[in-house]
Protein backbone atom coordinates (compact mmCIF):
# COMPACT_ATOMS: atom_id res chain seq x y z
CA UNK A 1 -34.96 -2.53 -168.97
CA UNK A 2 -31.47 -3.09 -170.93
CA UNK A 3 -30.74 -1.29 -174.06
CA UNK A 4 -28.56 -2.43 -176.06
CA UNK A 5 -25.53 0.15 -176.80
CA UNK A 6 -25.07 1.86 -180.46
CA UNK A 7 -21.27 0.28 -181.62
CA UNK A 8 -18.76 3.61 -181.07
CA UNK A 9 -19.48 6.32 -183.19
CA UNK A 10 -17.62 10.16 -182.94
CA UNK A 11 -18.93 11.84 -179.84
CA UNK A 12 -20.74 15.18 -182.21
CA UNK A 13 -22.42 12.39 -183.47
CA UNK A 14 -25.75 13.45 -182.74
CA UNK A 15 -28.56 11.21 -180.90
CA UNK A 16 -32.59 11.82 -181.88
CA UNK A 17 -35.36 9.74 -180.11
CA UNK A 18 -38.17 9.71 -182.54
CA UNK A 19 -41.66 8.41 -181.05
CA UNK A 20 -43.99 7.00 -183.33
CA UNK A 21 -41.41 5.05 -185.62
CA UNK A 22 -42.76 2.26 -187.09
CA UNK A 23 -45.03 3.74 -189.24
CA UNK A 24 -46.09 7.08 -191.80
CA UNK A 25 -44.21 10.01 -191.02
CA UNK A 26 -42.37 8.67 -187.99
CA UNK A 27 -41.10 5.90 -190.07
CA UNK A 28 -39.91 8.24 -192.49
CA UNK A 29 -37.92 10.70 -190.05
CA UNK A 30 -36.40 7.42 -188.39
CA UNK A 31 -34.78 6.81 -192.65
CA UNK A 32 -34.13 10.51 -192.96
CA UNK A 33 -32.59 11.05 -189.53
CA UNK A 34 -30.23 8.22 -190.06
CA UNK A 35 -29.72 9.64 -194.36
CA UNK A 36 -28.30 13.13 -192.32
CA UNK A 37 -25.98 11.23 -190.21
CA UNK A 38 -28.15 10.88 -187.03
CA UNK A 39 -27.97 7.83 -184.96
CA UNK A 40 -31.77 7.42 -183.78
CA UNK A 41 -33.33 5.33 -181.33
CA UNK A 42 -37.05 4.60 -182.33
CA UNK A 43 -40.54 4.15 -179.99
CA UNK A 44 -43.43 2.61 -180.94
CA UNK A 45 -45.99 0.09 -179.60
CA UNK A 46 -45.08 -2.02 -182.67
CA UNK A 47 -41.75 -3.20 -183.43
CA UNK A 48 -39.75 -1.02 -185.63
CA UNK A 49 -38.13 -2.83 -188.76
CA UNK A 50 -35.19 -0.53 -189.74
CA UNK A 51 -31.90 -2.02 -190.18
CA UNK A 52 -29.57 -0.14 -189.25
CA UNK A 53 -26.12 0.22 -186.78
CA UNK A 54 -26.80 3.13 -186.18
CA UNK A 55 -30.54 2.57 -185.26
CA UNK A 56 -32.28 0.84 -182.12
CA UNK A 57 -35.83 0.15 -181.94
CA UNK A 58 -37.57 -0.05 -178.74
CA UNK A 59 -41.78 -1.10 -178.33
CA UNK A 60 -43.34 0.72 -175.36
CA UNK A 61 -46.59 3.20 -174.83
CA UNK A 62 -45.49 6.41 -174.26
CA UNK A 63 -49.19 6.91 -172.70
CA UNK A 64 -48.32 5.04 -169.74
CA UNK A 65 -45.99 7.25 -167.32
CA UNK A 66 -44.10 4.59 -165.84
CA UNK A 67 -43.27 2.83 -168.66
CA UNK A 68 -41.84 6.44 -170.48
CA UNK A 69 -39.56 6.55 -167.34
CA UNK A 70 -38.46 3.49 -167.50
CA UNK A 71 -37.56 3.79 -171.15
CA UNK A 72 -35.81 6.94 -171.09
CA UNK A 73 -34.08 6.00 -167.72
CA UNK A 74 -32.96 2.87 -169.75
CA UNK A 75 -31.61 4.80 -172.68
CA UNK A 76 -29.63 7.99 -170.97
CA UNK A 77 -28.03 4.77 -168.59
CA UNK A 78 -26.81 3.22 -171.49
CA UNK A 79 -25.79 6.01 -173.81
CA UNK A 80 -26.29 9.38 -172.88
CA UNK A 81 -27.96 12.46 -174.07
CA UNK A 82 -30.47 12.44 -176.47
CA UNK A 83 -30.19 15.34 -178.89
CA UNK A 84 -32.99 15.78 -180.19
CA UNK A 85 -36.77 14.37 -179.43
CA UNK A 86 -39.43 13.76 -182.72
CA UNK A 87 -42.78 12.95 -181.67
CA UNK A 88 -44.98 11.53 -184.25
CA UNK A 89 -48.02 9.87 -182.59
CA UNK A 90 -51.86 10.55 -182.98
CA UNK A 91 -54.65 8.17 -185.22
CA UNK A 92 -58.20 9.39 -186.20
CA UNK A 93 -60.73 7.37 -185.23
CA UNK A 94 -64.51 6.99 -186.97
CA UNK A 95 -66.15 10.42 -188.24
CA UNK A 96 -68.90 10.37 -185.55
CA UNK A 97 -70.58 14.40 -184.36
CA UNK A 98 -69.51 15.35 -180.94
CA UNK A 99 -73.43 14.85 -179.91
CA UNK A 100 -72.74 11.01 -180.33
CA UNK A 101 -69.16 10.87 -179.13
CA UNK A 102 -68.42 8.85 -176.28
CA UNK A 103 -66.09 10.77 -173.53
CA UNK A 104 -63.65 7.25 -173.74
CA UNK A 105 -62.97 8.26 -177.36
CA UNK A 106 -62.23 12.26 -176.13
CA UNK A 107 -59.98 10.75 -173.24
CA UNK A 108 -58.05 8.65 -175.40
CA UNK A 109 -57.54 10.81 -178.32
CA UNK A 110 -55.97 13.50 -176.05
CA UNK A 111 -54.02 10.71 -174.33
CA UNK A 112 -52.69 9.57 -177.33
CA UNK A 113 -51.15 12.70 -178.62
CA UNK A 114 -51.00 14.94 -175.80
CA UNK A 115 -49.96 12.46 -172.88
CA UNK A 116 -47.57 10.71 -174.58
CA UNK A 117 -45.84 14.36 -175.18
CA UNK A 118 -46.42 15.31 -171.58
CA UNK A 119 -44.75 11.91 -170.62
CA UNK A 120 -41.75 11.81 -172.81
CA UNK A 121 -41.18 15.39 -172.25
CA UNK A 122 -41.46 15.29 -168.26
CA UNK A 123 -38.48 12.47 -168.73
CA UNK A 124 -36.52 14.01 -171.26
CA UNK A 125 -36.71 17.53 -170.37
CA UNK A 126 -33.81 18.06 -168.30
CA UNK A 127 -31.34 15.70 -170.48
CA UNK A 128 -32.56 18.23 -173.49
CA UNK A 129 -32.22 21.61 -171.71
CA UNK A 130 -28.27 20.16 -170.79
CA UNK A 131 -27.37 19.86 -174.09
CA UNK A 132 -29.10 22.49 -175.65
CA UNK A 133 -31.29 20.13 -178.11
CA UNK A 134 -34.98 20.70 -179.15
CA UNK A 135 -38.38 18.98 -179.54
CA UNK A 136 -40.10 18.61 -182.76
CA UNK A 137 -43.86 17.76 -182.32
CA UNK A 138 -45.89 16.30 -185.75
CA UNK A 139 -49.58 18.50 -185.03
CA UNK A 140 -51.86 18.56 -187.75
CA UNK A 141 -53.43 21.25 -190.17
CA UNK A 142 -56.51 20.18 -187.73
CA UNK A 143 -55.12 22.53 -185.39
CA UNK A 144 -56.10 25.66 -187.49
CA UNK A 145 -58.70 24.01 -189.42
CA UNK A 146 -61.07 21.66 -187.37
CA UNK A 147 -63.22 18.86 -189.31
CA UNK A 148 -66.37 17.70 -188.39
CA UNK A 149 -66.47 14.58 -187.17
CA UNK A 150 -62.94 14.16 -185.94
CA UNK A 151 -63.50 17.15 -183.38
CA UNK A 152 -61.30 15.19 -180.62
CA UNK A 153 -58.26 14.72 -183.19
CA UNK A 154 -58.48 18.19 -184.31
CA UNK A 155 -58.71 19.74 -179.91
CA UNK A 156 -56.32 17.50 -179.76
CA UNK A 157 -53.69 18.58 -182.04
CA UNK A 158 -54.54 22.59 -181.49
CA UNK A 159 -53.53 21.62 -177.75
CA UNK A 160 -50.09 20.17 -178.86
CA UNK A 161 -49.30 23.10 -180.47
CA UNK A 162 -50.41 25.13 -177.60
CA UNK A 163 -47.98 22.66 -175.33
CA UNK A 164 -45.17 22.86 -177.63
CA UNK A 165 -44.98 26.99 -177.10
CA UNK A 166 -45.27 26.65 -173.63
CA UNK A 167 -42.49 23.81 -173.15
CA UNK A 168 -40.26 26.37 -175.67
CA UNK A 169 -40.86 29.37 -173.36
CA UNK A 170 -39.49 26.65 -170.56
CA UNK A 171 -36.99 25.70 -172.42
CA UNK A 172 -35.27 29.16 -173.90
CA UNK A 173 -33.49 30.48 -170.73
CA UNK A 174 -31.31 27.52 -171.33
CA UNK A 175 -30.83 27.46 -175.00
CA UNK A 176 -33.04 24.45 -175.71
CA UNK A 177 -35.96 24.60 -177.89
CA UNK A 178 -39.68 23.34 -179.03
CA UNK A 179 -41.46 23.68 -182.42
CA UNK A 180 -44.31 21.76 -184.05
CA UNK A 181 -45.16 21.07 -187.28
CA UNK A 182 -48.39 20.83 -188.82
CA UNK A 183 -48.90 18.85 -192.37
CA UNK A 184 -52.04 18.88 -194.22
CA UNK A 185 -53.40 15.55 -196.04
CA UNK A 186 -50.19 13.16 -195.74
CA UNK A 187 -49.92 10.04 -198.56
CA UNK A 188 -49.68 7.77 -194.51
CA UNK A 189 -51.54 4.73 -193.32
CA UNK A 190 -53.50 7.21 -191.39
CA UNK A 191 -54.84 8.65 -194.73
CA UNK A 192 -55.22 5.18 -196.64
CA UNK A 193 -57.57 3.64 -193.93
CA UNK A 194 -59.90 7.22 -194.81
CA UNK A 195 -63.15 7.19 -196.38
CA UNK A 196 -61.79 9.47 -199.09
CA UNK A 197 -59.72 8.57 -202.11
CA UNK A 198 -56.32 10.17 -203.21
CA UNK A 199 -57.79 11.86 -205.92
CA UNK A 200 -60.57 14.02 -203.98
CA UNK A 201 -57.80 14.61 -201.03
CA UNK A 202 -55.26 15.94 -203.79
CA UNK A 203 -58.53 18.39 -204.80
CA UNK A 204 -57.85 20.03 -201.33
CA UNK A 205 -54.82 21.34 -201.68
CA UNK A 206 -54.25 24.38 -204.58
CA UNK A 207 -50.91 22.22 -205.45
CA UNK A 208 -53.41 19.46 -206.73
CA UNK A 209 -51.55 16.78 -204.49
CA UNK A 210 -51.22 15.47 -200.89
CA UNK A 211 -48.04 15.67 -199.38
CA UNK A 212 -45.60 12.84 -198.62
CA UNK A 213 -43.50 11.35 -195.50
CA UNK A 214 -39.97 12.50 -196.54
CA UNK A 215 -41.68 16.31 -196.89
CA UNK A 216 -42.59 16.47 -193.89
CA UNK A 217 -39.37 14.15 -192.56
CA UNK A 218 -37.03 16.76 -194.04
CA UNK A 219 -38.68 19.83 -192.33
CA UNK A 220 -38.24 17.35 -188.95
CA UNK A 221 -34.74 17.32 -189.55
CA UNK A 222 -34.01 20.54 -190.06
CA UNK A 223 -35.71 22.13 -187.32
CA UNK A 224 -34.09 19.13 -185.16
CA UNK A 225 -30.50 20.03 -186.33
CA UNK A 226 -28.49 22.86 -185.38
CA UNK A 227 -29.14 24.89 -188.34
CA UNK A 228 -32.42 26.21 -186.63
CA UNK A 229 -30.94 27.23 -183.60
CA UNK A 230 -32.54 30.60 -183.82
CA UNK A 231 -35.92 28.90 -184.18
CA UNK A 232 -38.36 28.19 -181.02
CA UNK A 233 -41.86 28.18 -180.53
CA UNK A 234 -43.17 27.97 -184.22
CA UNK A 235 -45.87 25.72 -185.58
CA UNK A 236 -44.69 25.33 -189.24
CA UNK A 237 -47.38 24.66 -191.32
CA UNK A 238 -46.84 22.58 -194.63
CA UNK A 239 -49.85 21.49 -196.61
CA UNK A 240 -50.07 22.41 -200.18
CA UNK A 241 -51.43 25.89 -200.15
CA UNK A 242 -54.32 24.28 -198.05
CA UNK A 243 -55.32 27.41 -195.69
CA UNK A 244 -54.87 29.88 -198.94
């Protein structure tokens, strides 16, 4: 696999790999990222559409080990170290009780959002730890409050956050770092293909309104960036007043 180079920027330009960027709140950290002067390099299975020279887009499934080698092998070849990782992935499938779930759907779901971290972590780890950068994993408010029906989406993202402490206890002996964040009810295609409608979602949250991409995008950033370097193992939770 070729990537094509970024054209030459400073060299404290800094580089983010943010999974998950062709749609909802991956798409929006790829625009925000590149707003706060980040050159970014996007995965997806789908094609990214950002226009941008100081963007690249890349379509692979981070699910599948070899091809998350191959990828990151292909990007640190061509230009270097990768800052900072963003990892945005996860979908929730058809409300259906655990009693009627089929183990495929339990497999996948924790595939989805936990083995594509696993995979783009086991090939970005050491490039991270060198340069002292961090990981910022997207979790969900399912995490700390589990719905019924999506019980393999909510195990799921409580055992991302779990990962992301362990890979910042890893990671702290060399200055590197790991925190997840977990939104509430996001204005995303994942929400819009829902049963439920904006207005009873909004009724959810004591601020009377769901939260959008560029919220959470901006909290990405920040705990990306160097002005959180005293911050490691948190699970920041932003949704509205939700848990009050």
């Amino acid at each position: 696999m070729k990537i094509h180079p970024f054209k030459e920027f400073p060299m404290h330009t800094p580089t983010a790999l943010i999974a998950g960027s062709s749609s909802g709140i991956g798409q929006q950290c790829v625009n925000t990222f590149l707003e706060c002067g980040w050159r970014v390099v996007g995965i997806s299975r789908s094609q990214s559409q950002v226009k941008n020279a100081n963007f690249i887009g890349i379509s692979a499934d981070l699910t599948n080990e070899e091809t998350t080698r191959d990828v990151l092998k292909a990007i640190s070849m061509d230009w270097g170290n990768i800052n900072a990782v963003i990892h945005s992935i996860g979908d929730i499938y058809e409300e259906k009780p655990m009693a009627n779930m089929e183990w495929s759907r339990w497999v996948k779901s924790m595939n989805l959002c936990v083995g594509s971290a696993f995979n783009l972590v086991k090939n970005s780890f050491e490039t991270i730890k060198s340069c002292q950068g961090s990981y910022t994993f997207i979790a969900s408010i399912g995490a700390r409050k589990p719905y019924p029906g999506i019980s393999d989406y909510c195990a799921a993202k409580a055992a991302l956050v779990s990962f992301t402490q362990s890979l910042a206890i890893e990671l702290a002996p060399a200055g590197a770092r790991a925190n997840s964040i977990s939104p509430a009810v996001v204005q995303t295609p994942l929400f819009e293909k829902s049963p439920y409608s904006l207005e009873e979602a909004s009724s959810w949250h004591p601020l009377k309104r769901v939260g959008t991409p560029h919220e959470i995008a901006l909290l990405a950033e920040y705990l990306a960036s160097t002005k959180s370097n005293w911050i490691t193992g948190q699970d920041y939770v932003i949704d509205g007043g939700m848990l009050l």
